[in-house]
PDB file of N, CA and C in Angstrom:
ATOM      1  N   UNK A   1      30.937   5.245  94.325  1.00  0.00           N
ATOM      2  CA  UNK A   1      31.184   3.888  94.728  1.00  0.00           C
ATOM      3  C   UNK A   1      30.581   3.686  96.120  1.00  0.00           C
ATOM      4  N   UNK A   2      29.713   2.323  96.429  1.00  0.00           N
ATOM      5  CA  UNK A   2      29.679   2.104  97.835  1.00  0.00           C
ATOM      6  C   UNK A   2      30.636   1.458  98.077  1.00  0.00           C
ATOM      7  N   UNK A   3      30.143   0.926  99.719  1.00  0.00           N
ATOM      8  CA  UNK A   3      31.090   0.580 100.287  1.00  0.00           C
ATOM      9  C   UNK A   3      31.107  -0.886 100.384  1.00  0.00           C
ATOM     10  N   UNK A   4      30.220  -1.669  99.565  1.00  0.00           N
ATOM     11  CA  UNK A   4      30.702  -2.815  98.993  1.00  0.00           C
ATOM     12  C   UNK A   4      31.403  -3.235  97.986  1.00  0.00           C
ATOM     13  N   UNK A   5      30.882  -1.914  96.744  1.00  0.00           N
ATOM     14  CA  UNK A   5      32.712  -2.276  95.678  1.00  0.00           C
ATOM     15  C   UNK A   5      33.593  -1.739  96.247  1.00  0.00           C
ATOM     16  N   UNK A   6      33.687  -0.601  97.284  1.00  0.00           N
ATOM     17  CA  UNK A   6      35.042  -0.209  98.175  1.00  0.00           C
ATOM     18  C   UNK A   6      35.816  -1.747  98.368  1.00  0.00           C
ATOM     19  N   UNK A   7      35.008  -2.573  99.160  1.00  0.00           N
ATOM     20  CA  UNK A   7      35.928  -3.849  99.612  1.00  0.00           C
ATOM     21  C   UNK A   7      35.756  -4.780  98.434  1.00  0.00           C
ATOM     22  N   UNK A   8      35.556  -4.856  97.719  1.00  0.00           N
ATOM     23  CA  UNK A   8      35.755  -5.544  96.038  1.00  0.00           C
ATOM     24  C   UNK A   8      36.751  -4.949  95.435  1.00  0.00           C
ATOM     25  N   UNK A   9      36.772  -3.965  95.505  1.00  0.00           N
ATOM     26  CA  UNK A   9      38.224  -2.999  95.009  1.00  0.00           C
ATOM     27  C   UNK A   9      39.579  -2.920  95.347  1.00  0.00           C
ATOM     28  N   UNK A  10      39.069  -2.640  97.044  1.00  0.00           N
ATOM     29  CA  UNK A  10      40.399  -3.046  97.997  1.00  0.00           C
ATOM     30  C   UNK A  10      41.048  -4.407  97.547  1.00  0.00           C
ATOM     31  N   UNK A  11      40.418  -5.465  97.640  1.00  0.00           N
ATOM     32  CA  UNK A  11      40.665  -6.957  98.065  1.00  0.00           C
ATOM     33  C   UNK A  11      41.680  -6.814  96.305  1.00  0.00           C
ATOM     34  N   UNK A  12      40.995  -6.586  95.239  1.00  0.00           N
ATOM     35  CA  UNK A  12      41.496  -6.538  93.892  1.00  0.00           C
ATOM     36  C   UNK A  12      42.630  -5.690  93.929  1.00  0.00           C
ATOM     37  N   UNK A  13      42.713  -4.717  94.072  1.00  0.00           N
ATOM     38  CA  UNK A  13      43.561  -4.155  93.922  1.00  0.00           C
ATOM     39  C   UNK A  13      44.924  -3.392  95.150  1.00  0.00           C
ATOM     40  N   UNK A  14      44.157  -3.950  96.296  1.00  0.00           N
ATOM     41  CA  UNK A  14      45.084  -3.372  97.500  1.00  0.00           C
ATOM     42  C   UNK A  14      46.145  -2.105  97.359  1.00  0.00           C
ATOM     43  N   UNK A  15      45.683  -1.234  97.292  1.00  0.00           N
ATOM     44  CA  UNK A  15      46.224   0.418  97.128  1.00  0.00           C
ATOM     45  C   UNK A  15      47.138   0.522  98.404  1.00  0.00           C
ATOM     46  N   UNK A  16      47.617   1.614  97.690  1.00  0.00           N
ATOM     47  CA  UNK A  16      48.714   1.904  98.885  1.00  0.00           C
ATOM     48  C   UNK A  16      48.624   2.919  99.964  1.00  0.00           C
ATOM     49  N   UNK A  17      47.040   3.556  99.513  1.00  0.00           N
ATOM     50  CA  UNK A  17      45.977   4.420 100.102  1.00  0.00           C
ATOM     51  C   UNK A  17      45.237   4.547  99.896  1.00  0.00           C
ATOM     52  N   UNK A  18      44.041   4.438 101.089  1.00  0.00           N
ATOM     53  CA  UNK A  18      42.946   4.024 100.444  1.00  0.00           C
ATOM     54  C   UNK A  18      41.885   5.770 101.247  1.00  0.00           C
ATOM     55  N   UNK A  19      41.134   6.153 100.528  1.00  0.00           N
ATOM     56  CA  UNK A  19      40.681   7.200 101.280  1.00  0.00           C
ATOM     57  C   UNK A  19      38.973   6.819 101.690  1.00  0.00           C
ATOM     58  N   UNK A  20      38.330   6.540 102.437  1.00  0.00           N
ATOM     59  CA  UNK A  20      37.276   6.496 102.773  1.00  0.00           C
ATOM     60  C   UNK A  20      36.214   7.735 103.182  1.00  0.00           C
ATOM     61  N   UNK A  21      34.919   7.764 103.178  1.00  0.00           N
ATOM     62  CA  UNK A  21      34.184   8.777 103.085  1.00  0.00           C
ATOM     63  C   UNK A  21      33.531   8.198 104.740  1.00  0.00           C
ATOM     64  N   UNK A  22      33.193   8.740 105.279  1.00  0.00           N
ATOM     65  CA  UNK A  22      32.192   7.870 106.488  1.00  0.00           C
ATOM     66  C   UNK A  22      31.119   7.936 106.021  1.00  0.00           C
ATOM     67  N   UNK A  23      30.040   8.580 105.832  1.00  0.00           N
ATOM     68  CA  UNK A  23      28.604   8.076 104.662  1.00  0.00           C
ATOM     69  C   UNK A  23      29.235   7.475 103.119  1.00  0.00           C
ATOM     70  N   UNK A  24      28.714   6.653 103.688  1.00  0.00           N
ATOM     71  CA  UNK A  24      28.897   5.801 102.459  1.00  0.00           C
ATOM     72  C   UNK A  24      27.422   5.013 102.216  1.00  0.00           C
ATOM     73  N   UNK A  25      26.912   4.491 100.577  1.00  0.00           N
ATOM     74  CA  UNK A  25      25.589   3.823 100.303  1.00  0.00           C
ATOM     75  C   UNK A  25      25.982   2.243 100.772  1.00  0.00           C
ATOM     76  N   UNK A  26      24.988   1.924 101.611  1.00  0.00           N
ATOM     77  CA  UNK A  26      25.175   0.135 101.520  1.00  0.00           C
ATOM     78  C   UNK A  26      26.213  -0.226 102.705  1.00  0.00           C
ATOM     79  N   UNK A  27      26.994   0.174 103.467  1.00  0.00           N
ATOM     80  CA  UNK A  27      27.963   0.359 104.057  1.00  0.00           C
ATOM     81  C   UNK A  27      28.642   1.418 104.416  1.00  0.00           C
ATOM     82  N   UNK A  28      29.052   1.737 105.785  1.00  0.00           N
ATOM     83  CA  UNK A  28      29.421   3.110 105.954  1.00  0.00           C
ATOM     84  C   UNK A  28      30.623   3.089 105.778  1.00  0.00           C
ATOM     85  N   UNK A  29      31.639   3.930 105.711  1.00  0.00           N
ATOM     86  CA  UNK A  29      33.104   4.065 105.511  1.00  0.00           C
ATOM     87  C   UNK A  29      33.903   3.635 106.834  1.00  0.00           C
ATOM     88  N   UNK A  30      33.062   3.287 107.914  1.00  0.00           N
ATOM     89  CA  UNK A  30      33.721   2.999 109.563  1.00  0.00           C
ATOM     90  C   UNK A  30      33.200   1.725 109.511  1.00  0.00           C
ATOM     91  N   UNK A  31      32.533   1.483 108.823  1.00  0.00           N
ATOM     92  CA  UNK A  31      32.501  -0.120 108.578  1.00  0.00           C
ATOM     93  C   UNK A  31      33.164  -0.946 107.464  1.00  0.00           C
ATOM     94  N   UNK A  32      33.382   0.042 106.906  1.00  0.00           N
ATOM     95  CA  UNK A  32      34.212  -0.385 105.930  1.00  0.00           C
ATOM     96  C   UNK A  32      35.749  -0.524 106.329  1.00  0.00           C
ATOM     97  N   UNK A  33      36.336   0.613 106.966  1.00  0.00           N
ATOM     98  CA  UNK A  33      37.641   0.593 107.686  1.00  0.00           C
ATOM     99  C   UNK A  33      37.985  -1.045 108.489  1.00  0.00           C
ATOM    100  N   UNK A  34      36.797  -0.728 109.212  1.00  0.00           N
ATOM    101  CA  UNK A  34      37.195  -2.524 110.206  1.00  0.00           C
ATOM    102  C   UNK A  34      37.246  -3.516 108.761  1.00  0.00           C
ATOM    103  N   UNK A  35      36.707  -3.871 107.866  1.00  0.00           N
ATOM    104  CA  UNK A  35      36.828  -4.861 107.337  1.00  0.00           C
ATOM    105  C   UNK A  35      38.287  -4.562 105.911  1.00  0.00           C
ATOM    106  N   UNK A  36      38.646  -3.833 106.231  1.00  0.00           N
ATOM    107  CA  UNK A  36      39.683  -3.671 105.125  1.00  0.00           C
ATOM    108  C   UNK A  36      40.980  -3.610 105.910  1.00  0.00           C
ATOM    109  N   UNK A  37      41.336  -2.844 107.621  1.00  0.00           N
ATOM    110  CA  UNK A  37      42.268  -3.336 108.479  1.00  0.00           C
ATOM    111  C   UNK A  37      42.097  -4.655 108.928  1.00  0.00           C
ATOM    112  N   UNK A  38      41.066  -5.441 109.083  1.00  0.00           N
ATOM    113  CA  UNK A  38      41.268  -6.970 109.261  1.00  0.00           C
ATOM    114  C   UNK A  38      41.552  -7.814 107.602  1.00  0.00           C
ATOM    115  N   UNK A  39      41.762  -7.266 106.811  1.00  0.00           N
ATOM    116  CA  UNK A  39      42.229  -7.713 105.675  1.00  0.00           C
ATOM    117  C   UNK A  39      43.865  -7.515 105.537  1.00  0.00           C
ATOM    118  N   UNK A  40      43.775  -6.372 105.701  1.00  0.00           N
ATOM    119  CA  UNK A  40      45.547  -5.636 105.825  1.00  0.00           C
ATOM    120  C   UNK A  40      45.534  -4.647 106.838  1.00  0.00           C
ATOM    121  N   UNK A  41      46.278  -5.427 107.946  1.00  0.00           N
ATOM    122  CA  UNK A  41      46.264  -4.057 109.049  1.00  0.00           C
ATOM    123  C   UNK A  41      47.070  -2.846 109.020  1.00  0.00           C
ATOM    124  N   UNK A  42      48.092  -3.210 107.548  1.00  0.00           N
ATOM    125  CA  UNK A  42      48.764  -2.409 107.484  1.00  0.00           C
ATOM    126  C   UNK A  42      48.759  -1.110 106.604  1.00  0.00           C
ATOM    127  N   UNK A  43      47.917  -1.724 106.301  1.00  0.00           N
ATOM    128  CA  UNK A  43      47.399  -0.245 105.077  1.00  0.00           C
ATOM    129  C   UNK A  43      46.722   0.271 105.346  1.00  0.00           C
ATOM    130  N   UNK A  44      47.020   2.231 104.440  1.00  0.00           N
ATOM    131  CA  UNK A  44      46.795   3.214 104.650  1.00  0.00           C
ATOM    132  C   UNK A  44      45.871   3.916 104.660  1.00  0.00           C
ATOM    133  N   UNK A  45      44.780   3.982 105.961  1.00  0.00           N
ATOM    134  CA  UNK A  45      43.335   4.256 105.352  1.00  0.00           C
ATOM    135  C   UNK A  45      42.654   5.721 105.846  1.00  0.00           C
ATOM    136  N   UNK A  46      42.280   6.580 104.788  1.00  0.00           N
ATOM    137  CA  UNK A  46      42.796   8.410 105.576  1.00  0.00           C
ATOM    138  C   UNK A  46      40.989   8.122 105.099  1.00  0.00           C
ATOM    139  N   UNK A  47      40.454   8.736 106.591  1.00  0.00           N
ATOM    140  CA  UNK A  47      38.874   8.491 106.170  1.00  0.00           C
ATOM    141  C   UNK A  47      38.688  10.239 106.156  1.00  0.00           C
ATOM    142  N   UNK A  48      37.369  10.144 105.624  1.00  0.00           N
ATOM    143  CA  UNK A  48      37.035  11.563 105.134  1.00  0.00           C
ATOM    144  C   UNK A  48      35.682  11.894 105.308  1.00  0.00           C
ATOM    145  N   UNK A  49      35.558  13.489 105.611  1.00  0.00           N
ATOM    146  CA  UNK A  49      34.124  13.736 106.035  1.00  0.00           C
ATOM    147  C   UNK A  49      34.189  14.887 105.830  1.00  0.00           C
ATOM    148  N   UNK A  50      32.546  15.509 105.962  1.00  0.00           N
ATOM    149  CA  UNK A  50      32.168  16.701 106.213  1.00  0.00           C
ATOM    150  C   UNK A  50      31.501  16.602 107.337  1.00  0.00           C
ATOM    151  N   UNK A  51      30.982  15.920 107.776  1.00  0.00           N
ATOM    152  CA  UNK A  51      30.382  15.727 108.726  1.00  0.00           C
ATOM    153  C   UNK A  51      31.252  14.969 110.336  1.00  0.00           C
ATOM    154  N   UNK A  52      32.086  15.762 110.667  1.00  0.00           N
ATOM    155  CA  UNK A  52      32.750  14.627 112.165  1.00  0.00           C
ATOM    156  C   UNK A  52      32.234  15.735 113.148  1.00  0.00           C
ATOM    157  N   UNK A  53      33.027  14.167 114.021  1.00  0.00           N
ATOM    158  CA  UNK A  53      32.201  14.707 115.353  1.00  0.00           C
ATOM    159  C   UNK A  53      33.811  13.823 116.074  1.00  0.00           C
ATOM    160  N   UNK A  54      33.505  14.024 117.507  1.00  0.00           N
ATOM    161  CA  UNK A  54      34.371  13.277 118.556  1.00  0.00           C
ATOM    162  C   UNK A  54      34.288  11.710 118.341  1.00  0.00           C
ATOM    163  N   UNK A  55      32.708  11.368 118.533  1.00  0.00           N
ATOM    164  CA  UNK A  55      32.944  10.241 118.394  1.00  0.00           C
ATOM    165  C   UNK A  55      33.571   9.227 117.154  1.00  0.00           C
ATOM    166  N   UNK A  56      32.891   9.942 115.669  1.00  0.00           N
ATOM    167  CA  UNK A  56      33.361   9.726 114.127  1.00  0.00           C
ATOM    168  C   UNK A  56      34.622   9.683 114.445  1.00  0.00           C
ATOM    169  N   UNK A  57      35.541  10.411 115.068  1.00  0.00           N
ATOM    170  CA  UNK A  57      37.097  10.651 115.013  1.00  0.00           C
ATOM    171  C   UNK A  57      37.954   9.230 115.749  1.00  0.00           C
ATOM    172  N   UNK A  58      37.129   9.269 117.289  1.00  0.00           N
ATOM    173  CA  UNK A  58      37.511   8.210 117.937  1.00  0.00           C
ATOM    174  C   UNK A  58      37.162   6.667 117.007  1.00  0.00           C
ATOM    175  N   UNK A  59      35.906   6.944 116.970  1.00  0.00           N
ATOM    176  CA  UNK A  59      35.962   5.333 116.242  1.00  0.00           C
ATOM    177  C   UNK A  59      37.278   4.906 114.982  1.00  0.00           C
ATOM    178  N   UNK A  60      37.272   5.810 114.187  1.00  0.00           N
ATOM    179  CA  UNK A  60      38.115   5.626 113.241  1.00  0.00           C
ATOM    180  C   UNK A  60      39.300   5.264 113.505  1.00  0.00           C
ATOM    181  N   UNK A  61      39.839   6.174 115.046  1.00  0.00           N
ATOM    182  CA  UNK A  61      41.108   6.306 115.516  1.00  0.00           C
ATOM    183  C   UNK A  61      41.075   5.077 115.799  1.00  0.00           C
ATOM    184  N   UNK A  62      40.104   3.985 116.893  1.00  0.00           N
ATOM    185  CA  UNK A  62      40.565   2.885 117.421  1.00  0.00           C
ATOM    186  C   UNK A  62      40.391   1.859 116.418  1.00  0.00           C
ATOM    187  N   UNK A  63      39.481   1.962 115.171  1.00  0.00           N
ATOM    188  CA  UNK A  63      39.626   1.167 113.931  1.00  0.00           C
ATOM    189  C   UNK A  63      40.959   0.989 113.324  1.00  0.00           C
ATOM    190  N   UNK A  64      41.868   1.769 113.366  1.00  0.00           N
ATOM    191  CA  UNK A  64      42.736   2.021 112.628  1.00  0.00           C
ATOM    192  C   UNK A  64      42.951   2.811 111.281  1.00  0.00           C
ATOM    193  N   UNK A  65      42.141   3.648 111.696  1.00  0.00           N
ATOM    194  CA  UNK A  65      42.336   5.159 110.709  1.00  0.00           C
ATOM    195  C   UNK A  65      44.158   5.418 110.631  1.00  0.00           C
ATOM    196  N   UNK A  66      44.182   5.977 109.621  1.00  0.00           N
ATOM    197  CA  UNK A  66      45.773   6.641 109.487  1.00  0.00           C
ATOM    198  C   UNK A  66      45.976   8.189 109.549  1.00  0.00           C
ATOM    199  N   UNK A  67      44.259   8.722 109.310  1.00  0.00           N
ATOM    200  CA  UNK A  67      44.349   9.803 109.432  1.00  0.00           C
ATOM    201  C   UNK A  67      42.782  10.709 109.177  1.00  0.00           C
ATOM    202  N   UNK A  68      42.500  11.547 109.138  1.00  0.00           N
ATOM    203  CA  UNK A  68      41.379  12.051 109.111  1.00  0.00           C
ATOM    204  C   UNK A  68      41.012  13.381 108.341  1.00  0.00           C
ATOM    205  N   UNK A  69      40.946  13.591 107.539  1.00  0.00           N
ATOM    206  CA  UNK A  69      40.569  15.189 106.664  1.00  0.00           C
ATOM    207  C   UNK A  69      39.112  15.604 106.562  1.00  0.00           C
ATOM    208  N   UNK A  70      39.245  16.580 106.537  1.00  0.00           N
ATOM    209  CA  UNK A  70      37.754  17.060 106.723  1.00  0.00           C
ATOM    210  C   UNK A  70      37.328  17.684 105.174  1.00  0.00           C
ATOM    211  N   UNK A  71      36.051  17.311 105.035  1.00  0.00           N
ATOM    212  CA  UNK A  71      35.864  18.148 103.674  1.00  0.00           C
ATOM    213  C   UNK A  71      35.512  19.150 103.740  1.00  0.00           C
ATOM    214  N   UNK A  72      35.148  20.286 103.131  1.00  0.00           N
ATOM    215  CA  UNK A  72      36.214  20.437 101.559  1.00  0.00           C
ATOM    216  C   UNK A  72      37.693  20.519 101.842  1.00  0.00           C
ATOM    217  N   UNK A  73      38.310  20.082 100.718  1.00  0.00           N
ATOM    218  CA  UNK A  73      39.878  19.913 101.339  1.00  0.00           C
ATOM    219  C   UNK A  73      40.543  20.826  99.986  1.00  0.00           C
ATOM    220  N   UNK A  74      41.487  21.221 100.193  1.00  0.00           N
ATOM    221  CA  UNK A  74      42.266  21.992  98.973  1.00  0.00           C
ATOM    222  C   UNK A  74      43.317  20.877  98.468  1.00  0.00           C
ATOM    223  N   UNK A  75      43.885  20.570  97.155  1.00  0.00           N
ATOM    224  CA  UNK A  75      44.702  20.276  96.464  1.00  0.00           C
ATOM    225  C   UNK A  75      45.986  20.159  96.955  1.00  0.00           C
ATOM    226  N   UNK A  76      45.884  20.923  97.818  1.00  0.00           N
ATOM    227  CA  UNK A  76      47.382  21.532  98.587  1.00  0.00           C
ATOM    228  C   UNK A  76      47.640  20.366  99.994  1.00  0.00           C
ATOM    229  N   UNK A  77      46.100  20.388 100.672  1.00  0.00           N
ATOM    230  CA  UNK A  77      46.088  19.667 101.650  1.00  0.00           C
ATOM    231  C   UNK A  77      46.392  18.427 101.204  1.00  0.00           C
ATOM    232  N   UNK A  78      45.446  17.714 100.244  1.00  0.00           N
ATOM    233  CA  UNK A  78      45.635  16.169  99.710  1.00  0.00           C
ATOM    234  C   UNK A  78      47.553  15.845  99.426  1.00  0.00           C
ATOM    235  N   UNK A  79      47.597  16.544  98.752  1.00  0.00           N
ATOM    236  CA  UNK A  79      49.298  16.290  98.192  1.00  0.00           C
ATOM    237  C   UNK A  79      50.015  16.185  99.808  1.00  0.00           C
ATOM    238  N   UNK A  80      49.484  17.180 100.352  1.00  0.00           N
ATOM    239  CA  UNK A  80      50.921  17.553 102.084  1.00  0.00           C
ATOM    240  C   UNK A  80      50.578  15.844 102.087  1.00  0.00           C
ATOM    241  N   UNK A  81      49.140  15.326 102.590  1.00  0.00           N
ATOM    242  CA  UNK A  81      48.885  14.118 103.079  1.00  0.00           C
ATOM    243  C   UNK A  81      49.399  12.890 101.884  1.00  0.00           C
ATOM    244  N   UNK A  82      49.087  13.214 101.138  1.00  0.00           N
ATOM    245  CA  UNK A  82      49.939  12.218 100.271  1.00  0.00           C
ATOM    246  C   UNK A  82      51.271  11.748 100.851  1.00  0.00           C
ATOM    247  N   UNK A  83      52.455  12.816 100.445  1.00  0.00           N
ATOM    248  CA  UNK A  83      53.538  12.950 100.492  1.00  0.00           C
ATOM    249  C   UNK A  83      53.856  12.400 101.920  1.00  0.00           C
ATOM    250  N   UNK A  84      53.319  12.680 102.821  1.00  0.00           N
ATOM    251  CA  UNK A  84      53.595  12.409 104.488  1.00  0.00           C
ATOM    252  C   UNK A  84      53.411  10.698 104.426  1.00  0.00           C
ATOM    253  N   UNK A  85      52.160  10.239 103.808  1.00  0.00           N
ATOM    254  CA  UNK A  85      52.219   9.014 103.578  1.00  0.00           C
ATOM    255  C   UNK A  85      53.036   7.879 102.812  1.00  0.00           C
ATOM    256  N   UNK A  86      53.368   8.759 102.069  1.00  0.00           N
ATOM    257  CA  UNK A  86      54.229   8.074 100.520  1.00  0.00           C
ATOM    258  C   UNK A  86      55.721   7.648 101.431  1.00  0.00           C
ATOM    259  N   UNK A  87      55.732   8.861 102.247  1.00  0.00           N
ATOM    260  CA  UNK A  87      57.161   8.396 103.112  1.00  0.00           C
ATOM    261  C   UNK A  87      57.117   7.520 103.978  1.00  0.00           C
ATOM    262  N   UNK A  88      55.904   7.204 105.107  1.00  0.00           N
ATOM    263  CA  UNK A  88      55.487   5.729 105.746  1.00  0.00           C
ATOM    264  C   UNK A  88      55.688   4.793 105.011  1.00  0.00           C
ATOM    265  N   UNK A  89      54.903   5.139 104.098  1.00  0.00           N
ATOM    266  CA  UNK A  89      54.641   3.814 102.810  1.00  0.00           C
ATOM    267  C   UNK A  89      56.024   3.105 102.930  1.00  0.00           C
ATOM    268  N   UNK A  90      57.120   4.152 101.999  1.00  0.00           N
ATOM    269  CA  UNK A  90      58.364   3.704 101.382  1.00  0.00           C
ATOM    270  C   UNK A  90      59.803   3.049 102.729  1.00  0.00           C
ATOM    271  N   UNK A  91      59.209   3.384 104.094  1.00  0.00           N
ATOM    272  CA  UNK A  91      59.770   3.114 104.679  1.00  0.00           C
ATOM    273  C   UNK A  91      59.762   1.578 105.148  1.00  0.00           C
ATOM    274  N   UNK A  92      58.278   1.095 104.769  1.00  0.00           N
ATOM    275  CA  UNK A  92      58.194  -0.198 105.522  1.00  0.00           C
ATOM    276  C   UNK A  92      58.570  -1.090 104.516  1.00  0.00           C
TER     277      UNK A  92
END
């Protein structure tokens, strides 16, 4: 998926987490973040990479990232982050 059906998708279906890639085709995933927190600032957006750096981290952070994983990720990791979220989620 790029990151123009990303925000065709979002807008349709507004998830309750949304995971972003930062390379993304057509749109990057940090451009994508700003336009999906000015849609809903409140939702959950865990961006993802193999590739970060300081700055990748900061931008995301002052975009309103929720969180940041690095790829490759284990099964184990996704679920911890799930679960940590599912409980934000259910609180608000």
């Amino acid at each position: 998926m790029d990151g123009v059906e990303g925000l065709e998708k979002f807008r349709a279906i507004r998830p309750m987490i949304t995971f972003l890639d930062i390379v993304m085709p057509k749109k990057s995933g940090l451009e994508l973040l700003k336009e999906l927190k000015a849609i809903d600032p409140n939702s959950i957006i865990i961006m993802v990479s193999s590739y970060i750096t300081k700055q990748n981290i900061q931008e995301a952070k002052n975009s309103g990232a929720s969180w940041f994983i690095m790829k490759p990720f284990t099964k184990e990791k996704l679920a911890e982050i799930l679960t940590k979220f599912e409980k934000v989620s259910s609180e608000n």
